[in-house]
N, C-alpha and C. Protein backbone atom coordinates (compact mmCIF):
# COMPACT_ATOMS: atom_id res chain seq x y z
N UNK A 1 -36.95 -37.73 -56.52
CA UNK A 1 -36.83 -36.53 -55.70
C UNK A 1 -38.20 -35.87 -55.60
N UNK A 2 -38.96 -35.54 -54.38
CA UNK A 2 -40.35 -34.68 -54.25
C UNK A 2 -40.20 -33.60 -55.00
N UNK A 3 -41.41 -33.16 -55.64
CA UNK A 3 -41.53 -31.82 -55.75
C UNK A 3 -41.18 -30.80 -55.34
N UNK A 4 -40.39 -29.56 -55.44
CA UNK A 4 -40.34 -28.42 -55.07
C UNK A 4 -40.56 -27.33 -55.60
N UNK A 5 -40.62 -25.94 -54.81
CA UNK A 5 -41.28 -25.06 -55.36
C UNK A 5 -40.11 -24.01 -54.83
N UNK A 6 -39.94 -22.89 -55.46
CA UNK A 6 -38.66 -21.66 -55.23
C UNK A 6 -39.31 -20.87 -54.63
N UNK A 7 -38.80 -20.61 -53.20
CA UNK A 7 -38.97 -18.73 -52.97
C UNK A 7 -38.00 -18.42 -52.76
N UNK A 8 -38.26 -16.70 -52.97
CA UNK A 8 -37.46 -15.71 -53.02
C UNK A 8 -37.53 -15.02 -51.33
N UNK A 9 -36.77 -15.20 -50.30
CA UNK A 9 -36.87 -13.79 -49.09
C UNK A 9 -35.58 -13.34 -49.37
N UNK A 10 -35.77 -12.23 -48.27
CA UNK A 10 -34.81 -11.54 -47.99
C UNK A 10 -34.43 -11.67 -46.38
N UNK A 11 -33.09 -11.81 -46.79
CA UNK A 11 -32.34 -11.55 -45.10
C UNK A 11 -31.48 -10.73 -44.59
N UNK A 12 -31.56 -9.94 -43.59
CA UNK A 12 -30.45 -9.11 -43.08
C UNK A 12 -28.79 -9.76 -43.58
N UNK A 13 -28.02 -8.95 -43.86
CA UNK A 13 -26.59 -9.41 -44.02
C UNK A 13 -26.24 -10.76 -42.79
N UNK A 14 -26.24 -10.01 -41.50
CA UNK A 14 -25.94 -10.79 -40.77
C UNK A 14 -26.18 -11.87 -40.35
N UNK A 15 -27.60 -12.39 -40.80
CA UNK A 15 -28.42 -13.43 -40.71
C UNK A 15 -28.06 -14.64 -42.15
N UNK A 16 -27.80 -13.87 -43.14
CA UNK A 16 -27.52 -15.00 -44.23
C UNK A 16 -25.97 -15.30 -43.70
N UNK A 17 -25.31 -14.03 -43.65
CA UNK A 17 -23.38 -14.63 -43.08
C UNK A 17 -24.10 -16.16 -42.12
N UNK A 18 -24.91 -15.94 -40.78
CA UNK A 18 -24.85 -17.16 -40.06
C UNK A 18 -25.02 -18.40 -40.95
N UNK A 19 -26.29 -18.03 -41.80
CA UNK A 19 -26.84 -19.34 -42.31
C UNK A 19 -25.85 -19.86 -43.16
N UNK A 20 -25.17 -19.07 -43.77
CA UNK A 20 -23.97 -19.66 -44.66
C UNK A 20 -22.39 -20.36 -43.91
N UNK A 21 -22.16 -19.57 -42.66
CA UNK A 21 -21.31 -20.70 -41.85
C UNK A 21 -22.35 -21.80 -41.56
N UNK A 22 -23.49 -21.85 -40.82
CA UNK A 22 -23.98 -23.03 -40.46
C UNK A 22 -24.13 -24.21 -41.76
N UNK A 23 -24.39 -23.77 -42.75
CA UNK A 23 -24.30 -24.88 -43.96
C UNK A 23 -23.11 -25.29 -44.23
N UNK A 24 -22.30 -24.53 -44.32
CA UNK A 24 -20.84 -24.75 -44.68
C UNK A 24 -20.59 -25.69 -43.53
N UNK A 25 -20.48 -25.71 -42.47
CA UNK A 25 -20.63 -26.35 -41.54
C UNK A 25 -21.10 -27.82 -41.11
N UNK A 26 -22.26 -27.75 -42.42
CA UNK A 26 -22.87 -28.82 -42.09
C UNK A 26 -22.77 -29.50 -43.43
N UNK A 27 -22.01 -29.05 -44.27
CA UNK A 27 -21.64 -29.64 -45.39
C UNK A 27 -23.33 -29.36 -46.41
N UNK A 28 -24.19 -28.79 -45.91
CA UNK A 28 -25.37 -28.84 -46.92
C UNK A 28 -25.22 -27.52 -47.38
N UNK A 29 -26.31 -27.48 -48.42
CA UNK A 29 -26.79 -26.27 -49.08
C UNK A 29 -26.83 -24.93 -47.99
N UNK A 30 -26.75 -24.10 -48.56
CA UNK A 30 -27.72 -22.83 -47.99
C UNK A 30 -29.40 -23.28 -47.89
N UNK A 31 -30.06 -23.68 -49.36
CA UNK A 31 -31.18 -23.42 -49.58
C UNK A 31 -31.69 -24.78 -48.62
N UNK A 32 -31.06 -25.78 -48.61
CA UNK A 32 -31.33 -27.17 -47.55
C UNK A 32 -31.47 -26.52 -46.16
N UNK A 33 -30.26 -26.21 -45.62
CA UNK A 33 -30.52 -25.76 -43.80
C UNK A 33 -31.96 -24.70 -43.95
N UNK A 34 -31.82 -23.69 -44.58
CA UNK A 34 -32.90 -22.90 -44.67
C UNK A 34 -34.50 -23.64 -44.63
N UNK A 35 -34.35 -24.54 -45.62
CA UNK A 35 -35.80 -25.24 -45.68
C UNK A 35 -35.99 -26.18 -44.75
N UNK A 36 -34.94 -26.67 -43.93
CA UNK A 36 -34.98 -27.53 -43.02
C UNK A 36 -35.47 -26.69 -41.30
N UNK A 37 -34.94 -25.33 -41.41
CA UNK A 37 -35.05 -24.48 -40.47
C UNK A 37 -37.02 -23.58 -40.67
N UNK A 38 -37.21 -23.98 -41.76
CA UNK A 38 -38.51 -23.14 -42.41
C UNK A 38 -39.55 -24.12 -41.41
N UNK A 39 -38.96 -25.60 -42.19
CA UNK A 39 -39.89 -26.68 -42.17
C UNK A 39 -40.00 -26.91 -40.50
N UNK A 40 -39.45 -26.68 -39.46
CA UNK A 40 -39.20 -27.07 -37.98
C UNK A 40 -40.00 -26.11 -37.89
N UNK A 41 -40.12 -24.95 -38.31
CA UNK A 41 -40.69 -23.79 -37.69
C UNK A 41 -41.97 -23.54 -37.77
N UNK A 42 -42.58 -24.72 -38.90
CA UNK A 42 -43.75 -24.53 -39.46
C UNK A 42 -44.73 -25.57 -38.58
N UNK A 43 -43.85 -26.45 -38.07
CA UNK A 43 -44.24 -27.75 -37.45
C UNK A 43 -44.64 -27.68 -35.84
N UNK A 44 -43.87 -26.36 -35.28
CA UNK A 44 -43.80 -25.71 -34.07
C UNK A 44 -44.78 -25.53 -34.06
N UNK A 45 -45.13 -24.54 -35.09
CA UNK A 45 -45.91 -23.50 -35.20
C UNK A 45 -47.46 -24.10 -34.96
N UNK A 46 -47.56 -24.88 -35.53
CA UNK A 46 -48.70 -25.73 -36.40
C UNK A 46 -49.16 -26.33 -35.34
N UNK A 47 -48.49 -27.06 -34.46
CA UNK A 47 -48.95 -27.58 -33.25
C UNK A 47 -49.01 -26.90 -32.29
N UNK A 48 -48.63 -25.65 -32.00
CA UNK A 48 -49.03 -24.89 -30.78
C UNK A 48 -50.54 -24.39 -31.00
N UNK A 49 -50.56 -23.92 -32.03
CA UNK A 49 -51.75 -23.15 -32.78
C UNK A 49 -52.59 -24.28 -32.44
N UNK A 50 -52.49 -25.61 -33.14
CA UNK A 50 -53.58 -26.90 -32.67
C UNK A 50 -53.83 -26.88 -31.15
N UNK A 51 -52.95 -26.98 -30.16
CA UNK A 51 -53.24 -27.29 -28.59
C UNK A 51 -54.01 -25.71 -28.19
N UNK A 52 -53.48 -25.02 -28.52
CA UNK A 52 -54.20 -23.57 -28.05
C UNK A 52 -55.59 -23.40 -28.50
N UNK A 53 -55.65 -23.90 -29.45
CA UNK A 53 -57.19 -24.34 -30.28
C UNK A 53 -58.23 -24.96 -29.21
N UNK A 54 -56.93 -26.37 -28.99
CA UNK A 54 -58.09 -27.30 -28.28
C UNK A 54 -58.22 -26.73 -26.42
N UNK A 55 -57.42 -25.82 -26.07
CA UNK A 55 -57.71 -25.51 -24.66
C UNK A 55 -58.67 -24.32 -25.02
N UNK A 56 -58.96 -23.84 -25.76
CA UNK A 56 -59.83 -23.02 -25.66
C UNK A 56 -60.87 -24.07 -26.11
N UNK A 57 -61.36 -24.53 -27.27
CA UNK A 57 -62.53 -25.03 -27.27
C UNK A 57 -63.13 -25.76 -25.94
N UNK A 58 -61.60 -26.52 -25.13
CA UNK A 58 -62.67 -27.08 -23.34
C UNK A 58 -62.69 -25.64 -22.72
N UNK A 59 -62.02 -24.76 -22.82
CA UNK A 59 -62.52 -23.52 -21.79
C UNK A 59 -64.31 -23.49 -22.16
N UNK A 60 -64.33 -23.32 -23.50
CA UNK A 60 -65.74 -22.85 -23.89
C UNK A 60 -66.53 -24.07 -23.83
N UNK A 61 -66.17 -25.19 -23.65
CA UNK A 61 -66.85 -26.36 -22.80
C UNK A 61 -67.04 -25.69 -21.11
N UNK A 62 -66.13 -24.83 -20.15
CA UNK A 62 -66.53 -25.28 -19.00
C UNK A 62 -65.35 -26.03 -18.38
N UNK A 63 -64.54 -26.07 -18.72
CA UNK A 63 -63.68 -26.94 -18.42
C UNK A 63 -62.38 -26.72 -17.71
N UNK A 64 -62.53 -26.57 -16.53
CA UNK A 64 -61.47 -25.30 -16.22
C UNK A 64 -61.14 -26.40 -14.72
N UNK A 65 -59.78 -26.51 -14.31
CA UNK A 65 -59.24 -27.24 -13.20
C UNK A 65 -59.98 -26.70 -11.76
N UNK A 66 -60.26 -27.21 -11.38
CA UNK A 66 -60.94 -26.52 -9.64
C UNK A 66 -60.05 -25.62 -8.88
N UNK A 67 -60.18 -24.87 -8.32
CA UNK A 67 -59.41 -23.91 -7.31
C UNK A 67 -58.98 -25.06 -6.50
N UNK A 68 -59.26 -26.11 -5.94
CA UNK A 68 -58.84 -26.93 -4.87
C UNK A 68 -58.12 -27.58 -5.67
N UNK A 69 -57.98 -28.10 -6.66
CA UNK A 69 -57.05 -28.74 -7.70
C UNK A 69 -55.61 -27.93 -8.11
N UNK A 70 -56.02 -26.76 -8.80
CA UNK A 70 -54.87 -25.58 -8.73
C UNK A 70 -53.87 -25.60 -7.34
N UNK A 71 -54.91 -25.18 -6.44
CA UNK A 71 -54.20 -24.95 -5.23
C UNK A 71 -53.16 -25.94 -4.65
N UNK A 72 -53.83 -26.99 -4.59
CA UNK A 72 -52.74 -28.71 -4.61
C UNK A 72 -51.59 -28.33 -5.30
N UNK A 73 -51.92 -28.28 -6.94
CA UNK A 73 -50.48 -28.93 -7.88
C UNK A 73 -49.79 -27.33 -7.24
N UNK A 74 -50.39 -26.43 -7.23
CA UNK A 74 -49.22 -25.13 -7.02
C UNK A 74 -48.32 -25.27 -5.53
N UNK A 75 -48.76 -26.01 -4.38
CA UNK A 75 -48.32 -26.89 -3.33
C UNK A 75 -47.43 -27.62 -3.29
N UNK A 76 -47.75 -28.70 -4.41
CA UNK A 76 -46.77 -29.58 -4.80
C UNK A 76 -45.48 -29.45 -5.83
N UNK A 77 -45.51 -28.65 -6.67
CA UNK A 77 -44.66 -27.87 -7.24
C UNK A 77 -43.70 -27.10 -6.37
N UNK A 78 -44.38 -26.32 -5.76
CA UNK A 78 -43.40 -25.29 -4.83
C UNK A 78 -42.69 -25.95 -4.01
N UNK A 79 -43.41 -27.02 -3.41
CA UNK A 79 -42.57 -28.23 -2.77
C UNK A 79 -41.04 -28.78 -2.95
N UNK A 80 -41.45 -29.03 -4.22
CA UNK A 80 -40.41 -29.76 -5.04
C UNK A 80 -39.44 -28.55 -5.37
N UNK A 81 -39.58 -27.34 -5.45
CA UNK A 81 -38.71 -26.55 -5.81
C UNK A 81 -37.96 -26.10 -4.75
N UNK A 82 -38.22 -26.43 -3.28
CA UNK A 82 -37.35 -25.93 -2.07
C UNK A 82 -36.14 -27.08 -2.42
């Protein structure tokens, strides 16, 4: 079994009632859905933060789509949406 480590939060009433039907639910722990819900969130997180990183570092390259390029895909989009 990996290593683990304990924390302590706190949750609104209403928020642990959910998490405790959703486990019950899912036949797991409380402390399992929770860390499973921590761990998704951290992974979200982690990679938005990375891509937002890397569009700014090409902004500060210079790197920016052409007005005649923009103008196209916003063309072709709107297109597709009639």
């Amino acid at each position: 079994m990996p290593e683990s480590s304990v924390l302590t939060l706190r949750l609104d009433p209403k928020l642990k009632n959910q998490l405790d039907r959703l486990s019950k639910s899912m036949n797991r722990s409380r402390s399992f859905v929770a860390a499973q819900a921590i761990q998704e969130y951290v992974s979200v997180n982690e990679w938005q933060i990375a891509e937002i990183k890397k569009a700014i570092a090409a902004a500060d390259r210079g790197e920016f789509a052409s007005d005649k390029l923009v103008e196209q895909t916003l063309k072709r989009l709107t297109r597709r949406a009639r």
